[in-house]
N, C-alpha and C. Protein backbone atom coordinates (compact mmCIF):
# COMPACT_ATOMS: atom_id res chain seq x y z
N UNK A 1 -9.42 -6.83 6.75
CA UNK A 1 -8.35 -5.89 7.06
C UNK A 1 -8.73 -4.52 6.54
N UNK A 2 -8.58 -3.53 7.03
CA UNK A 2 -8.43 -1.91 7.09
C UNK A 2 -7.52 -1.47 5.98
N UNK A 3 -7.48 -1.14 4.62
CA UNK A 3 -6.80 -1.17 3.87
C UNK A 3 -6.53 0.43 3.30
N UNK A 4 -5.40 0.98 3.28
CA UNK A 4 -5.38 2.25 2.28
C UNK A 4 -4.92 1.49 0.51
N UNK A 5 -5.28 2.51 0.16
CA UNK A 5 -4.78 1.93 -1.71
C UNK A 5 -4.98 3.93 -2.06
N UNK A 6 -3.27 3.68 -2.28
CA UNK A 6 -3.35 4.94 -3.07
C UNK A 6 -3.23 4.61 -4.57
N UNK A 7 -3.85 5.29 -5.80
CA UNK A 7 -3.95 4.34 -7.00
C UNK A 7 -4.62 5.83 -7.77
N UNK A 8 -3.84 6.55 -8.55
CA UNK A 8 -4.58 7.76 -9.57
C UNK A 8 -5.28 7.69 -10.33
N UNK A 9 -5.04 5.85 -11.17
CA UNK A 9 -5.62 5.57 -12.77
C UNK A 9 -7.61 5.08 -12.16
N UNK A 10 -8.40 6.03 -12.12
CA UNK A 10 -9.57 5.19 -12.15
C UNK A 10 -9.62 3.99 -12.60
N UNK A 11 -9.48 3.26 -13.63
CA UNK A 11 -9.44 2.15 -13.96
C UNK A 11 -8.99 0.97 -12.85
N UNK A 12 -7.54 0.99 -12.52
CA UNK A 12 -6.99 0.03 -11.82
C UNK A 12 -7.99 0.20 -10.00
N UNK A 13 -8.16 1.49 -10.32
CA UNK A 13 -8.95 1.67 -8.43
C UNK A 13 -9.93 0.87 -8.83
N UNK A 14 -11.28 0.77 -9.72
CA UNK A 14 -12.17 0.25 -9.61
C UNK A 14 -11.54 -1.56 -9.90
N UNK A 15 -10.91 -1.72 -10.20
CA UNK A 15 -10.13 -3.65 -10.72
C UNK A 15 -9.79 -3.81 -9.18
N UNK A 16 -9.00 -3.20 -8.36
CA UNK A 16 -8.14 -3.34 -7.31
C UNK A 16 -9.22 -3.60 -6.54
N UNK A 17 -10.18 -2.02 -6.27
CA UNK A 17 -11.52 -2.20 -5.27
C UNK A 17 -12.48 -3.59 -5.25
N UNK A 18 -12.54 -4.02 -6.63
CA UNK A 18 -13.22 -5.41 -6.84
C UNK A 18 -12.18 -6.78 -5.98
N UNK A 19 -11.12 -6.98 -6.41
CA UNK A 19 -10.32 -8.16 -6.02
C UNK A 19 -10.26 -7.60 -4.32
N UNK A 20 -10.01 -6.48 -3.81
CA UNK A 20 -9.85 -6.87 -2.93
C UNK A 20 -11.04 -6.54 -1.60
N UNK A 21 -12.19 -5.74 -1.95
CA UNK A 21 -13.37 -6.19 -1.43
C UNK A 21 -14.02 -7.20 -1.73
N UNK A 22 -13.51 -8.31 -2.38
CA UNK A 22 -13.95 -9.29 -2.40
C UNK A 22 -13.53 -10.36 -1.13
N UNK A 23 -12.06 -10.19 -0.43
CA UNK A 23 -12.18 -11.25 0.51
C UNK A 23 -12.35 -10.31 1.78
N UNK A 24 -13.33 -9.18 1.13
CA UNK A 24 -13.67 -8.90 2.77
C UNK A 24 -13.04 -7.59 3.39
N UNK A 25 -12.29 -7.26 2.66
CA UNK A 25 -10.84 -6.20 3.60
C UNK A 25 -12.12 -4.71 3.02
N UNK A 26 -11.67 -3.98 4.23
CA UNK A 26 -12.28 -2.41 3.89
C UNK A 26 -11.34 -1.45 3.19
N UNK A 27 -11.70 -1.06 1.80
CA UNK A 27 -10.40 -0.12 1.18
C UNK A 27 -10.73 1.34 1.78
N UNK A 28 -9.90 2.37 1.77
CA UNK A 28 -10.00 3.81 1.70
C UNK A 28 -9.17 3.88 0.26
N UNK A 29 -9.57 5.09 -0.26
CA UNK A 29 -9.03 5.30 -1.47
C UNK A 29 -8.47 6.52 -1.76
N UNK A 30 -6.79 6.87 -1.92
CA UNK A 30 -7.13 8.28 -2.06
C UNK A 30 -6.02 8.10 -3.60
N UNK A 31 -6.35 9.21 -4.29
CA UNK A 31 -5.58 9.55 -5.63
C UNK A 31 -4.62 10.46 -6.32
N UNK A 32 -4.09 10.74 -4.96
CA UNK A 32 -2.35 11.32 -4.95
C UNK A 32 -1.61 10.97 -3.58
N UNK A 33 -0.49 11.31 -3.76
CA UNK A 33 0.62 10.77 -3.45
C UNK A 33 0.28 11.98 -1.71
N UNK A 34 0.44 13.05 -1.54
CA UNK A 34 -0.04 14.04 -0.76
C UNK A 34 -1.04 13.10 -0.14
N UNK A 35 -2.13 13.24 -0.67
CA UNK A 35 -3.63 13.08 0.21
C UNK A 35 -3.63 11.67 0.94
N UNK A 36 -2.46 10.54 0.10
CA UNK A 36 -2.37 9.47 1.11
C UNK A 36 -2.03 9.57 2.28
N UNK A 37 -0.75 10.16 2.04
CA UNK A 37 0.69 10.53 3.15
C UNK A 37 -0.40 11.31 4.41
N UNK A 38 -1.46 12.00 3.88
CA UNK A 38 -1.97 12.94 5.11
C UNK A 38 -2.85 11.87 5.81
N UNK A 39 -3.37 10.98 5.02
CA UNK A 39 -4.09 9.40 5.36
C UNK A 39 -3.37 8.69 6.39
N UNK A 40 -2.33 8.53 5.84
CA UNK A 40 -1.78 7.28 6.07
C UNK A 40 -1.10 7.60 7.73
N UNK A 41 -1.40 8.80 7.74
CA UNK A 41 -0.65 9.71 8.83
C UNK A 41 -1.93 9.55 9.77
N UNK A 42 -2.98 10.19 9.67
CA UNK A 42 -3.88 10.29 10.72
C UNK A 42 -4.85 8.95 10.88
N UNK A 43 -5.32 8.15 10.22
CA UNK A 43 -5.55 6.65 10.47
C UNK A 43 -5.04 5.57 10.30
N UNK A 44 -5.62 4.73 10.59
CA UNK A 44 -4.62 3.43 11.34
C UNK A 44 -4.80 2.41 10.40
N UNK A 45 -4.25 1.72 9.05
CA UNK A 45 -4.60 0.39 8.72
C UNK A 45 -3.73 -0.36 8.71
N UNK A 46 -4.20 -1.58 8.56
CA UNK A 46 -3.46 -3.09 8.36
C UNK A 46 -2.55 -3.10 7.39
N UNK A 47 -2.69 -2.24 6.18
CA UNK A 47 -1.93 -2.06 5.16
C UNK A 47 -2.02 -1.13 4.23
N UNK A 48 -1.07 -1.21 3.82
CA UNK A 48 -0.81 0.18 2.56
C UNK A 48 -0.45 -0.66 1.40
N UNK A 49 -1.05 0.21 0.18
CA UNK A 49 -0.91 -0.54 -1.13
C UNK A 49 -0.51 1.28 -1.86
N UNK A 50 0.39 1.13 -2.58
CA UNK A 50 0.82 2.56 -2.98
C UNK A 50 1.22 2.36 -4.72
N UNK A 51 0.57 3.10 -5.88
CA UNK A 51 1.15 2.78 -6.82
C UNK A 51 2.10 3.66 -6.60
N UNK A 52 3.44 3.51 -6.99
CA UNK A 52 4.66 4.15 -7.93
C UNK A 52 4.80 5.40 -8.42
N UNK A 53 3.95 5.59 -9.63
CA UNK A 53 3.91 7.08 -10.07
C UNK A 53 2.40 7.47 -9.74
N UNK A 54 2.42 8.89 -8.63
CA UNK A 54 1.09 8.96 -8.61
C UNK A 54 1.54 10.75 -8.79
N UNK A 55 0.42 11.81 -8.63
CA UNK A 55 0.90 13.15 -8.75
C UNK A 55 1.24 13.54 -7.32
N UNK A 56 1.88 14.52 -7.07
CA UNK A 56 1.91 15.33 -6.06
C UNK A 56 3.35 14.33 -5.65
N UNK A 57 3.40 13.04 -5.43
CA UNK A 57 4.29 12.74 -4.78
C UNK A 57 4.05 10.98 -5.05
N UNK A 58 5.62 10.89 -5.29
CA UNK A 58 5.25 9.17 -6.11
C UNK A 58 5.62 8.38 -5.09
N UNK A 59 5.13 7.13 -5.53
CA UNK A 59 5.13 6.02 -4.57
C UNK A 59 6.31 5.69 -3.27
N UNK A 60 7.27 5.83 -4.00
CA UNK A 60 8.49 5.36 -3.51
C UNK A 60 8.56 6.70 -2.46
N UNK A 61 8.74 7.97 -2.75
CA UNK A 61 9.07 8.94 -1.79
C UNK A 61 8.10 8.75 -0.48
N UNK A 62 6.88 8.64 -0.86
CA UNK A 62 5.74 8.66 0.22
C UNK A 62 5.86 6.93 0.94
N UNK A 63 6.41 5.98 0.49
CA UNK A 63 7.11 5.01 1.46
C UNK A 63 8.24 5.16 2.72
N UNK A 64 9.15 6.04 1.75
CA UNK A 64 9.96 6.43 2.65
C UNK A 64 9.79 7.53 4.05
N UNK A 65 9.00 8.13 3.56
CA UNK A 65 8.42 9.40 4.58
C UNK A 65 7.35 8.42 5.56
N UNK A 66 6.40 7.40 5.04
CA UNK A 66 5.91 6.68 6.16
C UNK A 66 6.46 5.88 6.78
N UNK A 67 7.87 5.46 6.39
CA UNK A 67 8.89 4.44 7.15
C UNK A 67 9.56 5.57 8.23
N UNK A 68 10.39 6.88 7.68
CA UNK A 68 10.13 7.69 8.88
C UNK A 68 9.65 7.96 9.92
N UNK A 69 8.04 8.16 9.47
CA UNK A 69 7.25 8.70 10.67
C UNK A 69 6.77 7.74 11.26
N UNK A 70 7.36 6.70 11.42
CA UNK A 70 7.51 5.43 12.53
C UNK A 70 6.14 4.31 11.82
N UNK A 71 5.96 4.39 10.82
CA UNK A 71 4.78 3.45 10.35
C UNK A 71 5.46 1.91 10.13
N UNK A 72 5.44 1.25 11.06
CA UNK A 72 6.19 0.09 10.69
C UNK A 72 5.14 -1.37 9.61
N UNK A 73 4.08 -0.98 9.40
CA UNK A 73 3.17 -2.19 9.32
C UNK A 73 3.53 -2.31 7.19
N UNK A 74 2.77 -3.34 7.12
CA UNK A 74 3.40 -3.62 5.86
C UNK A 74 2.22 -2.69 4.80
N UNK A 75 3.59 -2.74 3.31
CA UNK A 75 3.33 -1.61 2.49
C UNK A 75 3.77 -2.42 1.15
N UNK A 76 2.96 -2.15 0.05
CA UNK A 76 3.03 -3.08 -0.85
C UNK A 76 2.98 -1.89 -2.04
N UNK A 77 4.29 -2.13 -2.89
CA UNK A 77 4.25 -1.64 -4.12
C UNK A 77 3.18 -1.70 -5.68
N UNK A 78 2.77 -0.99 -6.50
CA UNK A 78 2.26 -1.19 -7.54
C UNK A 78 3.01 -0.67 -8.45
N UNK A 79 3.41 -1.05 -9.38
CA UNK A 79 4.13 -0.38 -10.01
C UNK A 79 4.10 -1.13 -11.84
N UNK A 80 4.47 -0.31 -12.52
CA UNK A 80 4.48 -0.66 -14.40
C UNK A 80 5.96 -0.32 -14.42
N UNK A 81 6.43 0.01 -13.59
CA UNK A 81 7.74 -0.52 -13.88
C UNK A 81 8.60 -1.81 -13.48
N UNK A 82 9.39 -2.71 -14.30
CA UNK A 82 9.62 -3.90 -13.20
C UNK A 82 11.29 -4.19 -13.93
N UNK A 83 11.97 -3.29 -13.91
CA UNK A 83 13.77 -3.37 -14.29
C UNK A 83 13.78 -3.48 -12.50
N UNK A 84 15.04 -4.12 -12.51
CA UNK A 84 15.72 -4.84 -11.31
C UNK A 84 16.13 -3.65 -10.29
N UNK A 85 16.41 -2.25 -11.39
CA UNK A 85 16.79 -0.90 -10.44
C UNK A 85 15.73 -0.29 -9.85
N UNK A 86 14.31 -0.52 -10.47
CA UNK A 86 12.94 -0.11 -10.06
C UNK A 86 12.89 -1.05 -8.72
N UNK A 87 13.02 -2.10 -9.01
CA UNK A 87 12.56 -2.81 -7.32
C UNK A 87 13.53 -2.38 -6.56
N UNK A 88 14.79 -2.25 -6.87
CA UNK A 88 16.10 -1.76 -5.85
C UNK A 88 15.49 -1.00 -4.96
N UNK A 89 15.29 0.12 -6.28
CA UNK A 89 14.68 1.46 -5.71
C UNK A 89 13.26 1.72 -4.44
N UNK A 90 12.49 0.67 -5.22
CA UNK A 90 11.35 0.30 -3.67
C UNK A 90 11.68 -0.04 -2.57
N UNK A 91 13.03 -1.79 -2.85
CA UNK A 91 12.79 -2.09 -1.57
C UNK A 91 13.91 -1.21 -0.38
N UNK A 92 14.17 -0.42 -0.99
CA UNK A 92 15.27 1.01 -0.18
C UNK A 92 14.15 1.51 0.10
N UNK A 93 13.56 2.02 -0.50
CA UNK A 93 12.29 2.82 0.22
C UNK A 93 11.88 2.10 1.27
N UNK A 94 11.74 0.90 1.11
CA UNK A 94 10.61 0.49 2.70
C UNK A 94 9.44 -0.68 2.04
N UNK A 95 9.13 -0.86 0.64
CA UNK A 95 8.57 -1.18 0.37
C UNK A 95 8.49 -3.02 1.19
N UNK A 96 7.97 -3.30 1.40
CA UNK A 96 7.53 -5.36 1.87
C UNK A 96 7.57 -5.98 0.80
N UNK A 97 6.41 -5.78 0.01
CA UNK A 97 6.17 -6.45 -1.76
C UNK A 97 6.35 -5.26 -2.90
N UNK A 98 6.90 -6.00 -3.75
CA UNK A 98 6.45 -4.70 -5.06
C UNK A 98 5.96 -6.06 -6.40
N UNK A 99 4.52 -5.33 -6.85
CA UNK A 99 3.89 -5.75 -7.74
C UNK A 99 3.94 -4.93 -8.91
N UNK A 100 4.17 -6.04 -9.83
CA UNK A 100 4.52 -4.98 -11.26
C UNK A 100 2.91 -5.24 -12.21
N UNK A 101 2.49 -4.11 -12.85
CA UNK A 101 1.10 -4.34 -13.75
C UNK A 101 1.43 -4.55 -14.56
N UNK A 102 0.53 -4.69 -15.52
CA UNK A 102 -0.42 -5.54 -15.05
C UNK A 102 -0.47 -6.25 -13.89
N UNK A 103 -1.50 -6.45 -13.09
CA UNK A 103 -1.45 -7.15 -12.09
C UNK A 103 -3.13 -7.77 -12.39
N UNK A 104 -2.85 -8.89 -12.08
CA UNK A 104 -3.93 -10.25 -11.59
C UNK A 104 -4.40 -9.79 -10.59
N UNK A 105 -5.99 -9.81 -10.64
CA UNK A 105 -6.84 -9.78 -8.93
C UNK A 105 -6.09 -10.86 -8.05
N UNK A 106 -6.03 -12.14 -8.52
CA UNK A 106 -5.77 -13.22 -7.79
C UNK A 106 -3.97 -12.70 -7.08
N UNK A 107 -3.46 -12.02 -7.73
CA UNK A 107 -1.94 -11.72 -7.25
C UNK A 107 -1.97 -10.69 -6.35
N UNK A 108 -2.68 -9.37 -6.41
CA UNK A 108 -2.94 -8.72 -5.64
C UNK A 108 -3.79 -9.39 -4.25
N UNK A 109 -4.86 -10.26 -4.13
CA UNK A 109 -5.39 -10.82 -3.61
C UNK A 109 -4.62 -11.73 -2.89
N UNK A 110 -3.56 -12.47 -3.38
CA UNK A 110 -2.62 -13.04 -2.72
C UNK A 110 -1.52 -12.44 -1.84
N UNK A 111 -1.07 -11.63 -2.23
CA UNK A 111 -0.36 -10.56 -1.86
C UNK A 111 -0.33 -9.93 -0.20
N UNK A 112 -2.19 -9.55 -0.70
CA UNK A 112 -2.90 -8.97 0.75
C UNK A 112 -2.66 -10.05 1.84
N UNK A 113 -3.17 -11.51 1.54
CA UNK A 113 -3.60 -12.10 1.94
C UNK A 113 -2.04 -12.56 2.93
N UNK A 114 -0.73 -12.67 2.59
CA UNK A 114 0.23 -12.67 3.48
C UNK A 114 0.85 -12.25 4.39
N UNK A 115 -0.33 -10.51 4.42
CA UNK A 115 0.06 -9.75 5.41
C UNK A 115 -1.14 -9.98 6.44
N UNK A 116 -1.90 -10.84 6.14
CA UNK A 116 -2.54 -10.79 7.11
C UNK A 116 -3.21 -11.41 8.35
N UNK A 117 -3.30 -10.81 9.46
CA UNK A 117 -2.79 -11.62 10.60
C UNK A 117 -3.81 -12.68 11.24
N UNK A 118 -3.52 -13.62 11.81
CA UNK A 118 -4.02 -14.37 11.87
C UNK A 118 -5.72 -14.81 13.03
N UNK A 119 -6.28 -15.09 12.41
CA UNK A 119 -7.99 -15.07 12.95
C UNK A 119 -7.38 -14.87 14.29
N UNK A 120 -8.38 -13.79 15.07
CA UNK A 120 -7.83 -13.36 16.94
C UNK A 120 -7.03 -12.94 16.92
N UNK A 121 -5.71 -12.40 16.35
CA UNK A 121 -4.32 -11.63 16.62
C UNK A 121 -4.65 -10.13 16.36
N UNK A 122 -4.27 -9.08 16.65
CA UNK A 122 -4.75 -8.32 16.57
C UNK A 122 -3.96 -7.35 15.08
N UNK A 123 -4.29 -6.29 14.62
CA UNK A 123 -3.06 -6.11 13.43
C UNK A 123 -2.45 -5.64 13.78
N UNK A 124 -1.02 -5.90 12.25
CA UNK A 124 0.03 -5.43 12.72
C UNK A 124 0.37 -4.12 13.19
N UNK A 125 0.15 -3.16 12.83
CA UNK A 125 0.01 -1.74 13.06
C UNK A 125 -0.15 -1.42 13.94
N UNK A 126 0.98 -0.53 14.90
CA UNK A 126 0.57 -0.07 15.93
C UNK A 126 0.57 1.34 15.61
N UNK A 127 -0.59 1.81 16.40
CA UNK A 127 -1.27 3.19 16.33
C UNK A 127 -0.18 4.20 16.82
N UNK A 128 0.38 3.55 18.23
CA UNK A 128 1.16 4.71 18.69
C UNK A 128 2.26 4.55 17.86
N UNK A 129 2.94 3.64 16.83
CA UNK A 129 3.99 4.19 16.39
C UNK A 129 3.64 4.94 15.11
N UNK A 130 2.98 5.63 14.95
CA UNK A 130 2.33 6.54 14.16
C UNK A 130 3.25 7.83 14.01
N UNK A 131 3.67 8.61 14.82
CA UNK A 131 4.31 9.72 14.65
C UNK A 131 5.67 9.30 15.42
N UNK A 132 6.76 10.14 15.00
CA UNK A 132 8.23 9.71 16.03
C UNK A 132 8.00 10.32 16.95
């Protein structure tokens, strides 16, 4: 799968990049909240992985602005926060999953692995619903 991962902390990008080029999926990587949204806008993936607090523009706002601009395909939270009003707060945004960190390769890896579609189907993401 075609993967964005927006993710600021070097650390977790290089942990994340390992678990999940491992079953195969292609990451893009970008490290603010802005430079995804302009991503996530002009190419097409299977999925979005967004941490929470990133600069320029945090997780949750830049969910909501890609649920807007007609991005219907699935979008998976990262987040170090995990109070019951923090997930509220995602799954209003748009969020599918929200993962709290620490996070396990194997959980993230699992995670991916539910959005994704099945051998011959084509992904979920449709291109033209890209802009309204």
């Amino acid at each position: 799968m075609r993967l964005l991962l927006a993710e600021d902390n070097a650390t977790n990008v290089e942990l994340f990049l390992a678990a999940l080029e491992t079953d195969g999926n292609e990451v893009t990587v970008e490290r603010d909240g802005l430079s995804a949204r302009e991503r996530a806008l002009q190419e097409t993936f299977d999925l979005i992985v967004l941490d929470i607090q990133m600069p320029l523009l945090d997780g949750n706002a830049l969910c909501a602005e890609l649920r807007i601009a007609g991005i219907q395909g699935p979008i998976i939270a990262l987040s170090a926060s995990a109070l019951p009003s923090d997930v509220t707060r995602g799954t209003t945004a748009g969020f599918d999953t929200y993962l709290t960190k620490p996070i396990r390769p194997a959980d993230l890896r699992a995670a991916v692995r539910r959005f994704q579609p099945p051998a011959g189907e084509p992904p979920r993401v449709d291109p033209s619903a890209r802009r309204p």
